[in-house]
C-alpha atoms as a PDB file:
ATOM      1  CA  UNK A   1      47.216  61.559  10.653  1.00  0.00           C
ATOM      2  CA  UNK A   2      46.064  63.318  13.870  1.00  0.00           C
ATOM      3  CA  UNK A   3      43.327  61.493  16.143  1.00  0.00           C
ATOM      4  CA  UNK A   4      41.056  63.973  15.729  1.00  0.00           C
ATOM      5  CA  UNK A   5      40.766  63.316  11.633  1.00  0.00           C
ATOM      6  CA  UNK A   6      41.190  59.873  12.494  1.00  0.00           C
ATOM      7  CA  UNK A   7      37.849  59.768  14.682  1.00  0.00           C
ATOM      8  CA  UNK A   8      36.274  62.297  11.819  1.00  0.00           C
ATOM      9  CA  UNK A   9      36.863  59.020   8.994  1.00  0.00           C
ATOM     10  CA  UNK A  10      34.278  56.720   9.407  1.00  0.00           C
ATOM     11  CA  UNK A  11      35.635  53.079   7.560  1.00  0.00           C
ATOM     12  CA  UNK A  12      33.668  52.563   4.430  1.00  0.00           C
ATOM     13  CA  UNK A  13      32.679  48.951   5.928  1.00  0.00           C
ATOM     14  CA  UNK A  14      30.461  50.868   8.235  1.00  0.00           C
ATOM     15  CA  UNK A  15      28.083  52.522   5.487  1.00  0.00           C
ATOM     16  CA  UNK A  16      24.665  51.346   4.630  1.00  0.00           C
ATOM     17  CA  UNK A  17      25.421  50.619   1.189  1.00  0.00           C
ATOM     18  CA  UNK A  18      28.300  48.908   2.228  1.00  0.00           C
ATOM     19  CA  UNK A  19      26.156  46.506   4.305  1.00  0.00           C
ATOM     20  CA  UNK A  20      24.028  46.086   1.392  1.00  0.00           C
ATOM     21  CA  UNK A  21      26.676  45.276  -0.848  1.00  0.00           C
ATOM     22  CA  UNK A  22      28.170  42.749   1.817  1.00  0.00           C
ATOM     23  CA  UNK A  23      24.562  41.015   2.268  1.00  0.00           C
ATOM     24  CA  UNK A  24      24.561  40.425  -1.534  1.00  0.00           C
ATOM     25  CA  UNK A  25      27.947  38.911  -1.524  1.00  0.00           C
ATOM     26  CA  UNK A  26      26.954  36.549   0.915  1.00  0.00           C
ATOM     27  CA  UNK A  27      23.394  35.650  -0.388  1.00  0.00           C
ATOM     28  CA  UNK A  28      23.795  32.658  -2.005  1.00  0.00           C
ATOM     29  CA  UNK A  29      26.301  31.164   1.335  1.00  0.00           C
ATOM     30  CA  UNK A  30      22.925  32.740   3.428  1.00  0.00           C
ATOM     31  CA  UNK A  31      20.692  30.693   1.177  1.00  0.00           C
ATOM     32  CA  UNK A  32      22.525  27.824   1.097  1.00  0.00           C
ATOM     33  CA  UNK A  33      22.795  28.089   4.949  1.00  0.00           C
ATOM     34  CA  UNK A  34      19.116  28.310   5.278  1.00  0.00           C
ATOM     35  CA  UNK A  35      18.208  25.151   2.954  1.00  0.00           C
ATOM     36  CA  UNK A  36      20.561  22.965   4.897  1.00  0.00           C
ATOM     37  CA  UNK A  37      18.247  23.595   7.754  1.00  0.00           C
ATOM     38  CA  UNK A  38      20.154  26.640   9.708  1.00  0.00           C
ATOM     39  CA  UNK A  39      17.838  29.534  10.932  1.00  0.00           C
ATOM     40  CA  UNK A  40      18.664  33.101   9.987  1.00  0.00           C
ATOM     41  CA  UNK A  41      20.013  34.176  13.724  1.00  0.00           C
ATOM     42  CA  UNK A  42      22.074  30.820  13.272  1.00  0.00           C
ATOM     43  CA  UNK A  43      23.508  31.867   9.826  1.00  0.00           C
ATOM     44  CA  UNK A  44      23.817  35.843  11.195  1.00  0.00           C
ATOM     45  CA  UNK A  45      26.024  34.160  14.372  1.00  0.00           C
ATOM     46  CA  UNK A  46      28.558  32.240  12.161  1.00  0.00           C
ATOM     47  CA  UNK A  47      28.696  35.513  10.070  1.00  0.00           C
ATOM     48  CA  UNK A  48      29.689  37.505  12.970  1.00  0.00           C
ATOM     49  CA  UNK A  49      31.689  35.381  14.351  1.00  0.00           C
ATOM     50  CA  UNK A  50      33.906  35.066  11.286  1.00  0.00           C
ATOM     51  CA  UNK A  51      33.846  38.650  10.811  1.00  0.00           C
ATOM     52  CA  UNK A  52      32.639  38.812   7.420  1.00  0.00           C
ATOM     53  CA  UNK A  53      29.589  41.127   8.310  1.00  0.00           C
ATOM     54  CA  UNK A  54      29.547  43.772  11.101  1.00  0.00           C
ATOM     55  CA  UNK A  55      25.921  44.633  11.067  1.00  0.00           C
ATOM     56  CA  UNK A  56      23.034  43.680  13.640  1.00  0.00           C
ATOM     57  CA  UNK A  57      20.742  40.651  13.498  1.00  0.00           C
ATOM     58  CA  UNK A  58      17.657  42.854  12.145  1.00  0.00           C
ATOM     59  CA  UNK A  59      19.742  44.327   9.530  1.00  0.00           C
ATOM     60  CA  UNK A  60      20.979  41.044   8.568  1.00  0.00           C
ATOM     61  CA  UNK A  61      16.632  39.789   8.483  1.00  0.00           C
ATOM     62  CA  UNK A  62      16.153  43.718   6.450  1.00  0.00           C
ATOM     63  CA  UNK A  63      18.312  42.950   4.118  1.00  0.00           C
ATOM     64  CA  UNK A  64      17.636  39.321   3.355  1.00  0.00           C
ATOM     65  CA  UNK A  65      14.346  39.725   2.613  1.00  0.00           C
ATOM     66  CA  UNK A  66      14.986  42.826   0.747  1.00  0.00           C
ATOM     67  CA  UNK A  67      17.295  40.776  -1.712  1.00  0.00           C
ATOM     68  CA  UNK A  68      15.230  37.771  -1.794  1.00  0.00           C
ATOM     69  CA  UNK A  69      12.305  40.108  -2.724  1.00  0.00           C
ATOM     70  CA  UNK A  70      15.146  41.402  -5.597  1.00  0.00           C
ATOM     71  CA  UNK A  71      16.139  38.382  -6.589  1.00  0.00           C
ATOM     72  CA  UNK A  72      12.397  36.545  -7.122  1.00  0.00           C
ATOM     73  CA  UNK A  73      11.306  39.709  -9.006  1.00  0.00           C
ATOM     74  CA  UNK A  74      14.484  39.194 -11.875  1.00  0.00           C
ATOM     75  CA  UNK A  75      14.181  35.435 -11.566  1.00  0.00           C
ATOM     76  CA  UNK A  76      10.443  34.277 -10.265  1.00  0.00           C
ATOM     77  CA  UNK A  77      11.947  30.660 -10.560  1.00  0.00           C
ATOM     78  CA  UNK A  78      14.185  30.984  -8.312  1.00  0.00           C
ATOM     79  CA  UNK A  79      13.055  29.521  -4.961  1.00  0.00           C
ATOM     80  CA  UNK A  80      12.301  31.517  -1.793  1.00  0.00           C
ATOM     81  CA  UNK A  81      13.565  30.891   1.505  1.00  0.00           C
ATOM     82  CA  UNK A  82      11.198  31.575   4.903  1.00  0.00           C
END
């Protein structure tokens, strides 16, 4: 493959709904996390570090909350996190 089409692909990790679908993998490790007494930049470092997410810190906050939001509207017992 030339570089040119190379540098034309953009890696399917790099998508939004990639992201997304990354963030909801993780949730329940990111809630976990959070109960044990980490804060969210905390929990976004380790991510990073490990290489399991690639996105930035106010993603990472976006889409928490977003699937928190999700998640108490399907299952209103389910407790929040702050």
């Amino acid at each position: 493959m030339s570089s040119t089409t190379r540098n034309l692909l953009v890696p399917i990790d790099q998508s939004r709904s990639s992201a997304r679908a990354l963030m909801h993998h993780y949730l329940d490790e990111v809630v976990q996390a959070l109960e044990g007494g980490l804060n969210r930049k905390e929990v976004w470092s380790q991510l990073r570090a490990e290489a399991a997410i690639h996105f930035r810190y106010e993603t990472f906050c976006r889409l928490l909350r977003q699937l928190l939001r999700e998640r108490r509207m399907t299952n209103p017992a389910s407790p929040s996190v702050h």
